[in-house]
C-alpha atoms as a PDB file:
ATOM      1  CA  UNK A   1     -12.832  13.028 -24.749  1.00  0.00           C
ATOM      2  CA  UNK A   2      -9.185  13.538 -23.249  1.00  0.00           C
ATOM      3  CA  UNK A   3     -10.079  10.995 -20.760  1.00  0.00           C
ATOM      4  CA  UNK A   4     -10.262   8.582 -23.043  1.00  0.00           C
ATOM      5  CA  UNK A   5      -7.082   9.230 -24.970  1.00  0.00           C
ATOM      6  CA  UNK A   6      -5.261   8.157 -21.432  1.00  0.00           C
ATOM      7  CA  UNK A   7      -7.184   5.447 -20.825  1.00  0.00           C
ATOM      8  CA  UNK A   8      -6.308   4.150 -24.071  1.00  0.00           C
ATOM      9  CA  UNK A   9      -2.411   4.807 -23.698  1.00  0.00           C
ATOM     10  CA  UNK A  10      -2.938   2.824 -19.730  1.00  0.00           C
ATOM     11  CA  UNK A  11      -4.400   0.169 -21.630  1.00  0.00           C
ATOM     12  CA  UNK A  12      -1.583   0.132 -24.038  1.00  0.00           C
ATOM     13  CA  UNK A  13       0.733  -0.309 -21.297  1.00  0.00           C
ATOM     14  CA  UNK A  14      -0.752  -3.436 -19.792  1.00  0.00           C
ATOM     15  CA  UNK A  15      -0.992  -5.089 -23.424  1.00  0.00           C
ATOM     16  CA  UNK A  16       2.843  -4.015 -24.134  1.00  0.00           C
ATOM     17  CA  UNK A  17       3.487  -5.506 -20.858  1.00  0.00           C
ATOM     18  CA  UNK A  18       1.532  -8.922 -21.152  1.00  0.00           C
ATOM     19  CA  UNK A  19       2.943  -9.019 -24.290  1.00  0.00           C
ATOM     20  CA  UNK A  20       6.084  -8.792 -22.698  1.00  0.00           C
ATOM     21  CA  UNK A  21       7.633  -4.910 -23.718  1.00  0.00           C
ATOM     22  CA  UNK A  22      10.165  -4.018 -21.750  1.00  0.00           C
ATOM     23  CA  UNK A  23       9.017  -0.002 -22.173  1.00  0.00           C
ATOM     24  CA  UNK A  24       5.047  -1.186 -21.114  1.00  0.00           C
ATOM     25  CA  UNK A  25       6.725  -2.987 -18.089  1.00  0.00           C
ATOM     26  CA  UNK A  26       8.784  -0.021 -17.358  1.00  0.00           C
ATOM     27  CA  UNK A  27       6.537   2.626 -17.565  1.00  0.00           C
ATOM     28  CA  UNK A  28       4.020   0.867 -15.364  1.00  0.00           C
ATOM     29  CA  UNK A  29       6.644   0.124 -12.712  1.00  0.00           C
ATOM     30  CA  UNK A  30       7.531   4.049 -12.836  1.00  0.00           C
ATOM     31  CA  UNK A  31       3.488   4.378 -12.203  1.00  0.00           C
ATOM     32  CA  UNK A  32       2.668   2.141  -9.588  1.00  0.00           C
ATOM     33  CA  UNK A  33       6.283   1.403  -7.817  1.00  0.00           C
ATOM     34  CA  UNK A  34       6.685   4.297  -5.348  1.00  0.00           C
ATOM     35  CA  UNK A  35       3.152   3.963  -4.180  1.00  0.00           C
ATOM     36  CA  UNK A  36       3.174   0.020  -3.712  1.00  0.00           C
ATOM     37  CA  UNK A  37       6.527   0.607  -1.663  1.00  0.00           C
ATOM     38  CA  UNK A  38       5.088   3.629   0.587  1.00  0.00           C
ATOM     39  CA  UNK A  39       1.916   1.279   1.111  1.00  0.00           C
ATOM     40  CA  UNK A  40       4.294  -1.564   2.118  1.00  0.00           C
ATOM     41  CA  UNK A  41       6.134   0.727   4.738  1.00  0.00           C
ATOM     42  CA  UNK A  42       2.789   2.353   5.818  1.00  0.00           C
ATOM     43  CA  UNK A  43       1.265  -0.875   6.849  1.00  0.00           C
ATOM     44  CA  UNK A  44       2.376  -3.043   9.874  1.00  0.00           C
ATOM     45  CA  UNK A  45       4.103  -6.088   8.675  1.00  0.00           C
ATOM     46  CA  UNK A  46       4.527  -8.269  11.217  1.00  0.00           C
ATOM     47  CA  UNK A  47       7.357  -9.778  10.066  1.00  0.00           C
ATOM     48  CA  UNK A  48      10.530  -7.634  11.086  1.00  0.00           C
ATOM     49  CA  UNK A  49      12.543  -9.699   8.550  1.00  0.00           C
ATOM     50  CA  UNK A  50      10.177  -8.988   5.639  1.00  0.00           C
ATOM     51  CA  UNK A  51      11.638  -5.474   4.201  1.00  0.00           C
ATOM     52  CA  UNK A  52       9.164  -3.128   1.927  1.00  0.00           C
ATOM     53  CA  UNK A  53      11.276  -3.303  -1.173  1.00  0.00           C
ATOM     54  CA  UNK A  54      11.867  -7.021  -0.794  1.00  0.00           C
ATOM     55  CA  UNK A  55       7.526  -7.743  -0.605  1.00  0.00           C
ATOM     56  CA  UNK A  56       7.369  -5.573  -3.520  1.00  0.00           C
ATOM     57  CA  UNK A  57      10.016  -7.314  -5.613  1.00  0.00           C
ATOM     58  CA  UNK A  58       7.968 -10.530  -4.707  1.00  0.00           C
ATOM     59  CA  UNK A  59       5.118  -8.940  -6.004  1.00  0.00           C
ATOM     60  CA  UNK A  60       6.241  -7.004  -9.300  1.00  0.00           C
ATOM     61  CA  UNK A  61       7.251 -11.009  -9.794  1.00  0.00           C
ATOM     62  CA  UNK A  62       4.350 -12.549  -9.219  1.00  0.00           C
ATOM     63  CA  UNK A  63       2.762  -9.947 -11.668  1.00  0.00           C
ATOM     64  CA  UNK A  64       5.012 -10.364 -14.213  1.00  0.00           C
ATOM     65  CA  UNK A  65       3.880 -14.258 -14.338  1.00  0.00           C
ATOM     66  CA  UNK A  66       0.231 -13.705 -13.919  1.00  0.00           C
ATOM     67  CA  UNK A  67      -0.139 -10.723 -16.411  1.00  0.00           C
ATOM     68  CA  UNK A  68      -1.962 -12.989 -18.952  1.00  0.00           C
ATOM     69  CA  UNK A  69      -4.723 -13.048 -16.382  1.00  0.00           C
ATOM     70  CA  UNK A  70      -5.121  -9.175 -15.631  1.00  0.00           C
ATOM     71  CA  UNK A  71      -7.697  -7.220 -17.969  1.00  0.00           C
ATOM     72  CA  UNK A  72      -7.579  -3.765 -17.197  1.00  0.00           C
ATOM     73  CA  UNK A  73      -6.380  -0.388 -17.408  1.00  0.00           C
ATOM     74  CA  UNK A  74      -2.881   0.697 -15.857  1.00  0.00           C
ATOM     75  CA  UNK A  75      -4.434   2.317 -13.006  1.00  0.00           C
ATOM     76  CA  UNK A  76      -6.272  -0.890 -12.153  1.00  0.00           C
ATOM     77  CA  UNK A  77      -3.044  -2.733 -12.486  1.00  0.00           C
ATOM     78  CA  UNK A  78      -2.125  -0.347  -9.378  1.00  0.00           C
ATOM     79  CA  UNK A  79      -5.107  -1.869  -7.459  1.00  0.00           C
ATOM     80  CA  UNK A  80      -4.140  -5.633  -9.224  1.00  0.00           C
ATOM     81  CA  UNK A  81      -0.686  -5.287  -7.804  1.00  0.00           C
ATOM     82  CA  UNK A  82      -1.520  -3.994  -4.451  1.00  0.00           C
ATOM     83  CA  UNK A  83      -3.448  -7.124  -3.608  1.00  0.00           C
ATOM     84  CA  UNK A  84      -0.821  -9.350  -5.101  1.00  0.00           C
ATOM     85  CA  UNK A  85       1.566  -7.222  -2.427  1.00  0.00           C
ATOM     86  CA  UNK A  86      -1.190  -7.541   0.210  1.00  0.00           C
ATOM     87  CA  UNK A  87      -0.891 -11.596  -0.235  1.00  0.00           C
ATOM     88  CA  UNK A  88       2.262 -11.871   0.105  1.00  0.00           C
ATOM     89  CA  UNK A  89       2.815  -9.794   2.981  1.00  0.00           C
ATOM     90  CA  UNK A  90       0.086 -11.834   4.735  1.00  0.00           C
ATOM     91  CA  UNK A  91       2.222 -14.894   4.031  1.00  0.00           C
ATOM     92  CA  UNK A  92       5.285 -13.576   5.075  1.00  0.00           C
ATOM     93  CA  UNK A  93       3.079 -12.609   8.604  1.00  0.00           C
ATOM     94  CA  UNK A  94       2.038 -16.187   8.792  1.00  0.00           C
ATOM     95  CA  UNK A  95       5.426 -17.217   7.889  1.00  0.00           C
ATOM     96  CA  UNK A  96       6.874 -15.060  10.982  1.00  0.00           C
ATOM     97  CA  UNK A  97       4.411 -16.110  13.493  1.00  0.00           C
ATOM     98  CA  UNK A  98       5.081 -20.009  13.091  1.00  0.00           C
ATOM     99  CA  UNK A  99       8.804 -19.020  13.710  1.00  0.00           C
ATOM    100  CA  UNK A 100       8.358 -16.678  16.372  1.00  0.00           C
ATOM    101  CA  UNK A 101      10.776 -13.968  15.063  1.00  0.00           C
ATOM    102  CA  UNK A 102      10.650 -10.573  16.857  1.00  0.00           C
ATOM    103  CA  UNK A 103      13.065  -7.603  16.352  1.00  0.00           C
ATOM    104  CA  UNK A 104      14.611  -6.517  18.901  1.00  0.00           C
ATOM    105  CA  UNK A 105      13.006  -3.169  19.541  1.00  0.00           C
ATOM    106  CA  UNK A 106       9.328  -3.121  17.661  1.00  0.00           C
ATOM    107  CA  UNK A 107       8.267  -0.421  15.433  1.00  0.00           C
ATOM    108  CA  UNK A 108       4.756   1.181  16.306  1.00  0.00           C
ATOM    109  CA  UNK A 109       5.276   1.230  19.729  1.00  0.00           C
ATOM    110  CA  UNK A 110       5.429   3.681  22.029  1.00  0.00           C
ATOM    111  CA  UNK A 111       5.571   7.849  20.852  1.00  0.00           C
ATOM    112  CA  UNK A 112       7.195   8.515  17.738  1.00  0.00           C
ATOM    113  CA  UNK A 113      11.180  10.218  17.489  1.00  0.00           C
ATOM    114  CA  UNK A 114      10.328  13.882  16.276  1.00  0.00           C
ATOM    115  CA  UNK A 115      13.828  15.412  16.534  1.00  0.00           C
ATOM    116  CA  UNK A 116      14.540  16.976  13.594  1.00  0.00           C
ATOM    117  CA  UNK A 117      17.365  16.199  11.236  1.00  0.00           C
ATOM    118  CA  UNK A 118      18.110  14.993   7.278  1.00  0.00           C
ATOM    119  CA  UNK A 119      16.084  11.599   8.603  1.00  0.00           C
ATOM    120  CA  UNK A 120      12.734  13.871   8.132  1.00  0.00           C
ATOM    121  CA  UNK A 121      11.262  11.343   5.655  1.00  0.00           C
ATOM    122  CA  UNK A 122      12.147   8.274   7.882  1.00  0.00           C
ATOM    123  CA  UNK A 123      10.705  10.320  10.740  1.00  0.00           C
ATOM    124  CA  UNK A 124       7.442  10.662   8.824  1.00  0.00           C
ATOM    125  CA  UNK A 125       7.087   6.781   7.993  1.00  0.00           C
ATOM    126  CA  UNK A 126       7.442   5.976  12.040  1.00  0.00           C
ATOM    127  CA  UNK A 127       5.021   8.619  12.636  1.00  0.00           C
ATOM    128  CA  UNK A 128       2.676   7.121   9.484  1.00  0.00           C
ATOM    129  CA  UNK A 129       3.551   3.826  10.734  1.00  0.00           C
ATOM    130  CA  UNK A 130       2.648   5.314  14.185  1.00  0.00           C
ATOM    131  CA  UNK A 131      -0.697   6.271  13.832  1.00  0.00           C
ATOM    132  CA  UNK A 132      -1.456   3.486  11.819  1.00  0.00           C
ATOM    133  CA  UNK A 133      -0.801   1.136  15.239  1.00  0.00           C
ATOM    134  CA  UNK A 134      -3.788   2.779  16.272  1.00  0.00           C
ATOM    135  CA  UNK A 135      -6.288   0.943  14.100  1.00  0.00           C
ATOM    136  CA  UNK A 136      -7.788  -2.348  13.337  1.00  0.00           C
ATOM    137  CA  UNK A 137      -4.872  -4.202  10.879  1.00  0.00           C
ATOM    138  CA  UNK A 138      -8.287  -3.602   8.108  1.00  0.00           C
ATOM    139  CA  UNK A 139      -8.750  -0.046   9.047  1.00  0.00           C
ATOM    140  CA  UNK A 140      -4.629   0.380   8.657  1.00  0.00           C
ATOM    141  CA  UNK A 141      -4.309  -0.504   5.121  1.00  0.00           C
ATOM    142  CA  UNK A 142      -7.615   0.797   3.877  1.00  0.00           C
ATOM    143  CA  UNK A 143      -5.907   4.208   5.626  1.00  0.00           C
ATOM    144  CA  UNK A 144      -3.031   3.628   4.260  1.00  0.00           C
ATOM    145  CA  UNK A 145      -4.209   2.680   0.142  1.00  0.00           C
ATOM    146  CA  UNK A 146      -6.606   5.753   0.633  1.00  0.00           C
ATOM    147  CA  UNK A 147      -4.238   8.396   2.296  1.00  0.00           C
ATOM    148  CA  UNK A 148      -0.808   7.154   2.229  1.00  0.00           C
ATOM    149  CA  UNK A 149      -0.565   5.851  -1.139  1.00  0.00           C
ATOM    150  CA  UNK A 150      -3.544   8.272  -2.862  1.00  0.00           C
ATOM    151  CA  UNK A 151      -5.299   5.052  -4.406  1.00  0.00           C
ATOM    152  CA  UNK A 152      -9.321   5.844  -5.253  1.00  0.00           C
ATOM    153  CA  UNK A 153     -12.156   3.606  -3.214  1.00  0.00           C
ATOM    154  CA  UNK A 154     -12.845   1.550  -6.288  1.00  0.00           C
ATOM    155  CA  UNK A 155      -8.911   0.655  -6.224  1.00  0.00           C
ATOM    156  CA  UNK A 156      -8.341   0.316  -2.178  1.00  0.00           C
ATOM    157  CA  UNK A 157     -11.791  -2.148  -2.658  1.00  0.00           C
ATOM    158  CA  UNK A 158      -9.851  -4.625  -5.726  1.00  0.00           C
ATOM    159  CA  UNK A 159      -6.618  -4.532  -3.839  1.00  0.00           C
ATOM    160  CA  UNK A 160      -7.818  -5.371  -0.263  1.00  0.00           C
ATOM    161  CA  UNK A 161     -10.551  -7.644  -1.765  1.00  0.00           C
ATOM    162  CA  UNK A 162     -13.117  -5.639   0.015  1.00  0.00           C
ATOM    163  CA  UNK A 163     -16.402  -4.079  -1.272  1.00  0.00           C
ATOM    164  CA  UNK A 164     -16.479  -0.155  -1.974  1.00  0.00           C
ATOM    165  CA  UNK A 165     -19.094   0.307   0.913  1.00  0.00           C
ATOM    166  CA  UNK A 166     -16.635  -1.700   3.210  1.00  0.00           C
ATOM    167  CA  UNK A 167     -13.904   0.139   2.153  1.00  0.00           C
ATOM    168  CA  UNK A 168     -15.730   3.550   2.985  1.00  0.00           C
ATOM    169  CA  UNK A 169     -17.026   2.164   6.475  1.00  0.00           C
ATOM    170  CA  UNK A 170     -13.792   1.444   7.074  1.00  0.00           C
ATOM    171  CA  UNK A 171     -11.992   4.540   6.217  1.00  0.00           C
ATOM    172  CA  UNK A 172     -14.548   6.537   8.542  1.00  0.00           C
ATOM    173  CA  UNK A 173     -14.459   4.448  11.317  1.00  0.00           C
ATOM    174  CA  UNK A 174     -10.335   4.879  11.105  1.00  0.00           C
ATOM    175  CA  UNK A 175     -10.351   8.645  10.556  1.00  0.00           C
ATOM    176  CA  UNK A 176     -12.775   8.981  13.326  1.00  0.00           C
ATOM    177  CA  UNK A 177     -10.474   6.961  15.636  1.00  0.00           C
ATOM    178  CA  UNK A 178      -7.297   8.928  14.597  1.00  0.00           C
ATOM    179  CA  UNK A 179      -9.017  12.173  15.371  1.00  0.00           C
ATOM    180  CA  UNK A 180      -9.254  11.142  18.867  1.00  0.00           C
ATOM    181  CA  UNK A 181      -5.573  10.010  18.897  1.00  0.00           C
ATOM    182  CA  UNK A 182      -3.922  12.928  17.322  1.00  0.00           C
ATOM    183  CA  UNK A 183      -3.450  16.184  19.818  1.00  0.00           C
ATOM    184  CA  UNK A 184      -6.208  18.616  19.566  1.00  0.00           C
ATOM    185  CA  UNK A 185      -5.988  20.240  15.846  1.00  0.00           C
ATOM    186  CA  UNK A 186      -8.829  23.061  16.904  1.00  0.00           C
ATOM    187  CA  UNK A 187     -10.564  22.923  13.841  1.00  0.00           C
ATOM    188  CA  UNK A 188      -7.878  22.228  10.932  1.00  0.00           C
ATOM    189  CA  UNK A 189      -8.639  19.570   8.834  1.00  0.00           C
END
């Protein structure tokens, strides 16, 4: 089936890459690199110090050294790496709240900035990031693997280290908060 002549080039890709190919490590970072950052940026950090691209470096590291002990396909080296970057963000929140660092004005609060201007896709993030303040921190990045980043269930479950059905519960209990949130939409979807 056609299916299964791309599953077999994704699992190419993570044997190249545990065996240490520079084009296997590439092509998965061109898969799964935008998406981990977006995630990163989607999801309250906690840590005003701890940048997107800098928790996603950390994490494309920590991959690189624990490839040996991934088995999968490239698209569940998407959900692999997510939870490595979900790890490390929580430590850098730890880290943050045993030194008590706070920016000076916090992001999340209050009504987005909506003027327009060429800072449209920053504008989007704080509104992303926006809504997002409105859940649960578990509701937020099951949101934000499912929506934001366009991960399946069966992913969002292995990188939050969450069941499918929790994942799901999750998802609806968020979307059903948003809707009341969000100004009235009539009957858009």
């Amino acid at each position: 089936m056609a299916g299964d002549a791309g599953d077999g080039v994704a699992e190419d890709l993570v044997v190249l890459a545990r065996n240490g190919d520079e084009t296997g490590w590439s092509e998965l970072y061109r898969l799964h690199h935008r998406r981990l950052v977006v995630w990163l940026r989607s999801v309250p950090s906690g840590d005003p110090a701890a940048a997107a691209e800098d928790v996603a470096a950390e994490a494309w590291s920590v991959a690189a050294h624990k490839i040996r002990e991934f088995s999968g396909s490239a698209d569940d080296f998407g959900g692999w790496l997510l939870g490595i970057a979900r790890n490390i963000a929580t430590n850098h929140r730890r880290r943050s709240a045993r030194r008590q660092t706070f920016a000076a004005e916090r992001a999340g609060v209050g009504e987005p900035d909506a003027r327009p201007g060429p800072e449209g896709a920053a504008v989007g993030e704080e509104y992303t990031r926006w809504l997002l303040g409105h859940l649960s921190p578990r509701e937020a990045e099951v949101v934000a693997c499912i929506d934001v980043v366009g991960l399946d269930v069966a992913s969002a479950a292995q990188a939050l280290g969450m069941s499918t059905t929790a994942v799901r519960v999750a998802r609806h209990r968020a979307l059903g908060r948003l809707r009341r949130v969000l100004p009235d939409q009539g009957d858009r979807r």
